[in-house]
Protein backbone atom coordinates (compact mmCIF):
# COMPACT_ATOMS: atom_id res chain seq x y z
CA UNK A 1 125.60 84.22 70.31
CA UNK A 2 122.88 87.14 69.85
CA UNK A 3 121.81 88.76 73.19
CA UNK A 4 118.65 87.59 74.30
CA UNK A 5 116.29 90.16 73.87
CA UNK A 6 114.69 90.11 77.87
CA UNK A 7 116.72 91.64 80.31
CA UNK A 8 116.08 92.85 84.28
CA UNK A 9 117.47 95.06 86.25
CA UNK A 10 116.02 96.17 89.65
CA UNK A 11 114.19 99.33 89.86
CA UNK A 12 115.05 102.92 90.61
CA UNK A 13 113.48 106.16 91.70
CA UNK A 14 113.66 107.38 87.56
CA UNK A 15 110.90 104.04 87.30
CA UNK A 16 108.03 105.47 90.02
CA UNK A 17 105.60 106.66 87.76
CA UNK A 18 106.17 102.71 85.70
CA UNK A 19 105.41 101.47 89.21
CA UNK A 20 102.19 103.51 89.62
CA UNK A 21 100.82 102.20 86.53
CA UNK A 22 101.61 98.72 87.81
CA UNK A 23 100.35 98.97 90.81
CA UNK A 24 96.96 100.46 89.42
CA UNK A 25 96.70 97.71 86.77
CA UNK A 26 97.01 95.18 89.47
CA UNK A 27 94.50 96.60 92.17
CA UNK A 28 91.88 96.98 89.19
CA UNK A 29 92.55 93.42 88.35
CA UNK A 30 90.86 94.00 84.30
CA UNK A 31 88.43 96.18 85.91
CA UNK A 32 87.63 99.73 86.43
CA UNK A 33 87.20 99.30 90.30
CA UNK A 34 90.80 101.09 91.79
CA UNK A 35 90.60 99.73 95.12
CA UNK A 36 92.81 102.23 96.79
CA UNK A 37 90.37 105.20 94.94
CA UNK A 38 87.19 103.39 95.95
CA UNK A 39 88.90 101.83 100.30
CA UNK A 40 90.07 105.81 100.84
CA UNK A 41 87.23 107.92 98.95
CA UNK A 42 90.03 109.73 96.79
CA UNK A 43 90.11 110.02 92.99
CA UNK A 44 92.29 108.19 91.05
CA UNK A 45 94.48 111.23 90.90
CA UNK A 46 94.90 111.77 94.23
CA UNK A 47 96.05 108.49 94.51
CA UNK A 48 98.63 108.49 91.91
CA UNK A 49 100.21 111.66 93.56
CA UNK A 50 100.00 109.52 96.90
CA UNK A 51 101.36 106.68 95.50
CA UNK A 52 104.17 108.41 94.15
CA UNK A 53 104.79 110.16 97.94
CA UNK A 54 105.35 106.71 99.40
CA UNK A 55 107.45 105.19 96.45
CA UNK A 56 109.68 107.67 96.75
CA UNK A 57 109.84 106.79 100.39
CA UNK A 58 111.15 103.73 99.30
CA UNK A 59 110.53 101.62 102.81
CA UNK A 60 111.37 98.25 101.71
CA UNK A 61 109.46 94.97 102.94
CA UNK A 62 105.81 96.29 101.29
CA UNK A 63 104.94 96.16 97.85
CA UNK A 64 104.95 100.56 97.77
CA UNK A 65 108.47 100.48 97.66
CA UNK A 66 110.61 100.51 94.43
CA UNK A 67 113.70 98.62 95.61
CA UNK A 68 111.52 96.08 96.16
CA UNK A 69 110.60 96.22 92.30
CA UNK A 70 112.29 94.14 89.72
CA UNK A 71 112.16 95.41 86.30
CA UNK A 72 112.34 93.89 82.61
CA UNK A 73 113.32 95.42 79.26
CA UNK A 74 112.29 93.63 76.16
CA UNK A 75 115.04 94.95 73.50
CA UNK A 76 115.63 97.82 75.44
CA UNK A 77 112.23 98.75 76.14
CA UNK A 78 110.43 98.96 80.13
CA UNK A 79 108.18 95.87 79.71
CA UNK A 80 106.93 94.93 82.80
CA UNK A 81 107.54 94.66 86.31
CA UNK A 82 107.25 92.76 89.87
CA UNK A 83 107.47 93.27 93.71
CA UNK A 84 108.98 90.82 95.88
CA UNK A 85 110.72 90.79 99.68
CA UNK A 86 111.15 88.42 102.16
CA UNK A 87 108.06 89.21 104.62
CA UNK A 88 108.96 90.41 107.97
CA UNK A 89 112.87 90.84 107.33
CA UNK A 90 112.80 94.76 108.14
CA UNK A 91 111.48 94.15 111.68
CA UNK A 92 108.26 94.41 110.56
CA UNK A 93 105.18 93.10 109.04
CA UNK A 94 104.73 94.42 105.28
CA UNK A 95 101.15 95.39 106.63
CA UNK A 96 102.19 97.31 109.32
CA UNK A 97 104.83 99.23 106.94
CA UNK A 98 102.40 100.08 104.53
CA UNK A 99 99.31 101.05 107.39
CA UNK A 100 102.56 103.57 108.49
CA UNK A 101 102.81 104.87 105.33
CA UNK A 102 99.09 105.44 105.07
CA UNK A 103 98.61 107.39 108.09
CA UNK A 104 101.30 109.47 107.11
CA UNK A 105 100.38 110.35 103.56
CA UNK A 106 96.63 109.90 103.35
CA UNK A 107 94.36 112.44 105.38
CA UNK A 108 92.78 111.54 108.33
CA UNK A 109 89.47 111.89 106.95
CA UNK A 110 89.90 109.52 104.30
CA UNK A 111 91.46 107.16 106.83
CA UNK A 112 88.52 107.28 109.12
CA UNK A 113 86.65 106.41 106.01
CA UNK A 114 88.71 103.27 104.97
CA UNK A 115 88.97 102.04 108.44
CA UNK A 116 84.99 101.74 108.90
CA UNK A 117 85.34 98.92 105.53
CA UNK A 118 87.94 97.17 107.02
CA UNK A 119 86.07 94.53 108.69
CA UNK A 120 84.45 93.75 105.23
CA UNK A 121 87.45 93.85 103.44
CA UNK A 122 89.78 92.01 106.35
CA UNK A 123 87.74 88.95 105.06
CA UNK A 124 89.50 88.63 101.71
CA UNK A 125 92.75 89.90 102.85
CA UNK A 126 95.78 87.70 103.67
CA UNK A 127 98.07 88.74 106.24
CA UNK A 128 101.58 87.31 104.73
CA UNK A 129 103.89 84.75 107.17
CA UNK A 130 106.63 86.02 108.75
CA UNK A 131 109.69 84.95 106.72
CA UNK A 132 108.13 83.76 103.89
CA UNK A 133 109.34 84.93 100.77
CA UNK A 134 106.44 87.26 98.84
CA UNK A 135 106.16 87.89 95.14
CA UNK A 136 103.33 90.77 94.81
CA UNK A 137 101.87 93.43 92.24
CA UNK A 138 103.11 92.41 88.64
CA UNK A 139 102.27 93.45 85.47
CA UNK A 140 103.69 93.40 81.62
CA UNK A 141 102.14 95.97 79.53
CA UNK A 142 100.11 94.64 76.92
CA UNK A 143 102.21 94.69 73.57
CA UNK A 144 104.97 92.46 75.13
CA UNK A 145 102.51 90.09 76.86
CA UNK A 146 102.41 86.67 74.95
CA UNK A 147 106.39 85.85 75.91
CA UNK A 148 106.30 84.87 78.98
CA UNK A 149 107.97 87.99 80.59
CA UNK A 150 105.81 87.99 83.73
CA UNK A 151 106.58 84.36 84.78
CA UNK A 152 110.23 85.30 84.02
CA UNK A 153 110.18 88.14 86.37
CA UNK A 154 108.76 86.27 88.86
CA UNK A 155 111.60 83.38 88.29
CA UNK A 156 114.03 86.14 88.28
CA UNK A 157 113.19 87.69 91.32
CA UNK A 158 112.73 84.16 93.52
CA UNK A 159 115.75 83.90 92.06
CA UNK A 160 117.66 86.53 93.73
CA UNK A 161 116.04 86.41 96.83
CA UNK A 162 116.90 82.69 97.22
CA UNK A 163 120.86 83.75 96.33
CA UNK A 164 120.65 86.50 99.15
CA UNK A 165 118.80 84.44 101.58
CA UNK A 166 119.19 80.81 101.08
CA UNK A 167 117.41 79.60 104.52
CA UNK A 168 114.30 80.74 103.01
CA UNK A 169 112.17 77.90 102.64
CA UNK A 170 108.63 78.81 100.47
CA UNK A 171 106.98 81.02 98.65
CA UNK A 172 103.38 82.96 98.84
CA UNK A 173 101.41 84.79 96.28
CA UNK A 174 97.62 85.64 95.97
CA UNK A 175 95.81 86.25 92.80
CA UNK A 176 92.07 87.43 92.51
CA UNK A 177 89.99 84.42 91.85
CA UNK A 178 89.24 86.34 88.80
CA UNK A 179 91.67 86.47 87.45
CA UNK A 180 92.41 83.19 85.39
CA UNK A 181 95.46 84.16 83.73
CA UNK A 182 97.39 85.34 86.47
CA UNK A 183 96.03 82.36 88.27
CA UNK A 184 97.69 79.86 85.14
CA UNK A 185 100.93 81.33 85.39
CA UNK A 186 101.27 81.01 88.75
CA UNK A 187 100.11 77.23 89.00
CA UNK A 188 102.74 76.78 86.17
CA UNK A 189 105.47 78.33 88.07
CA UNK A 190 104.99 75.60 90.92
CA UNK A 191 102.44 77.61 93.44
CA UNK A 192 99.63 75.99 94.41
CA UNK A 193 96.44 76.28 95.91
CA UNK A 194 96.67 77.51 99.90
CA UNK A 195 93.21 79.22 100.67
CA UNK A 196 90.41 80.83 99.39
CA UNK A 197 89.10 83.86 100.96
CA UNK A 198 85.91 84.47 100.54
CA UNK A 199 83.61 87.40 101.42
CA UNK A 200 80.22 86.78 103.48
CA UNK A 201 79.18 90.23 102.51
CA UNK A 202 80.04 90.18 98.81
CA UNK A 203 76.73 92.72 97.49
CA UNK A 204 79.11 95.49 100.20
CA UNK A 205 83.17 94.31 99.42
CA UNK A 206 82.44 94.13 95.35
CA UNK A 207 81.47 98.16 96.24
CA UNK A 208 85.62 98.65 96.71
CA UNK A 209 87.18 95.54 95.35
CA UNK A 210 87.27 93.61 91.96
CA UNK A 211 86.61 90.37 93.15
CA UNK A 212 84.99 89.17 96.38
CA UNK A 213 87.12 86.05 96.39
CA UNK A 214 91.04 85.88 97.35
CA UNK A 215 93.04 82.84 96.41
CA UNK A 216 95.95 82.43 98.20
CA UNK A 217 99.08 80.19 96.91
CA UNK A 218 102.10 78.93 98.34
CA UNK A 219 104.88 76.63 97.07
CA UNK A 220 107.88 75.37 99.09
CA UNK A 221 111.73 75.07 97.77
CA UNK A 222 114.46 73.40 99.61
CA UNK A 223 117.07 75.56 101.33
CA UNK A 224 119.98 76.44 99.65
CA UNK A 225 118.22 76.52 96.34
């Protein structure tokens, strides 16, 4: 039987600057606001090199973290990725791991910055629940999109999750409420509608965010699966 062409494996520190461009693809959502650039009032740039500082960290439990990262290869080429942990397992919230990181890594200044948005942005945002199993931050690049590699990384990585920690019992995700696509795939792949977030300030948020709307979906799976 001929191999089949998609293959995963999960991610390593050789894959961090992959994982940057992911990550940046996903907080721009098909736009040219980069949320992190535009939340901390750092370029792009100084991002990146940020970004790469906490990868390389690798604290599991938050989507900055490339164990966390499941990768595919289309015929031996990176193709895309995806992020996904089971939220809380480390001891701690992903948002709390990831605020650490932050204060660590970004200068205060920049921090003070961010933290006078946060009431505007803690609107959209969703603060995961504890246990549930999160799939986060994917992305195929755009010559291998068209065969269904994202929704097989996602599969893939629910997958293995499940096989480590079969008392899990559902699944969260959120997608942009622009973004349609992302939005398709995941309704196809059994999530459905949880929430919408929605921002009562959207003329300030759409300043540092692509979208003033959050959708948040969640899809349950019986133990043992």
């Amino acid at each position: 039987m001929p191999q089949n062409p998609l293959q995963f494996r999960k991610a390593e520190e050789k894959d961090i600057p992959f994982l940057i461009e992911t990550i940046v693809a996903a907080e721009k959502s098909g736009t040219d606001v980069f949320s992190y650039s535009k939340i901390f009032e750092l370029s792009e740039s100084e991002i990146r090199k940020i970004l790469a500082d906490i990868l390389a960290e690798d604290v599991t439990g938050q989507e900055l973290c490339y164990s966390d990262y499941l990768m595919a290869e289309y015929e031996g080429k990176v193709a895309g990725a995806v992020a996904g942990w089971i939220e809380g397992e480390s001891g701690q919230p992903g948002t709390i791991l990831k605020g650490t990181l932050f204060k660590y890594f970004i200068p205060e200044k920049n921090l003070e910055l961010a933290a006078a948005k946060m009431p505007y942005i803690n609107e959209v945002h969703h603060h995961w629940q504890q246990g549930a199993l999160i799939i986060d931050i994917g992305l195929t690049l755009p010559e291998f999109r068209g065969k269904g590699i994202l929704a097989s990384l996602m599969k893939e990585k629910e997958r293995l999750l499940l096989e480590r920690r079969p008392d899990v019992t559902y699944s969260q995700i959120h997608v942009l409420k622009s973004n349609a696509v992302a939005f398709k795939i995941y309704s196809g792949l059994g999530y459905s509608l949880l929430m919408e977030k929605a921002s009562t300030h959207p003329e300030i948020v759409l300043q540092w965010l692509p979208c003033d709307k959050n959708l948040v979906m969640e899809k349950y799976f019986s133990a043992h699966s």
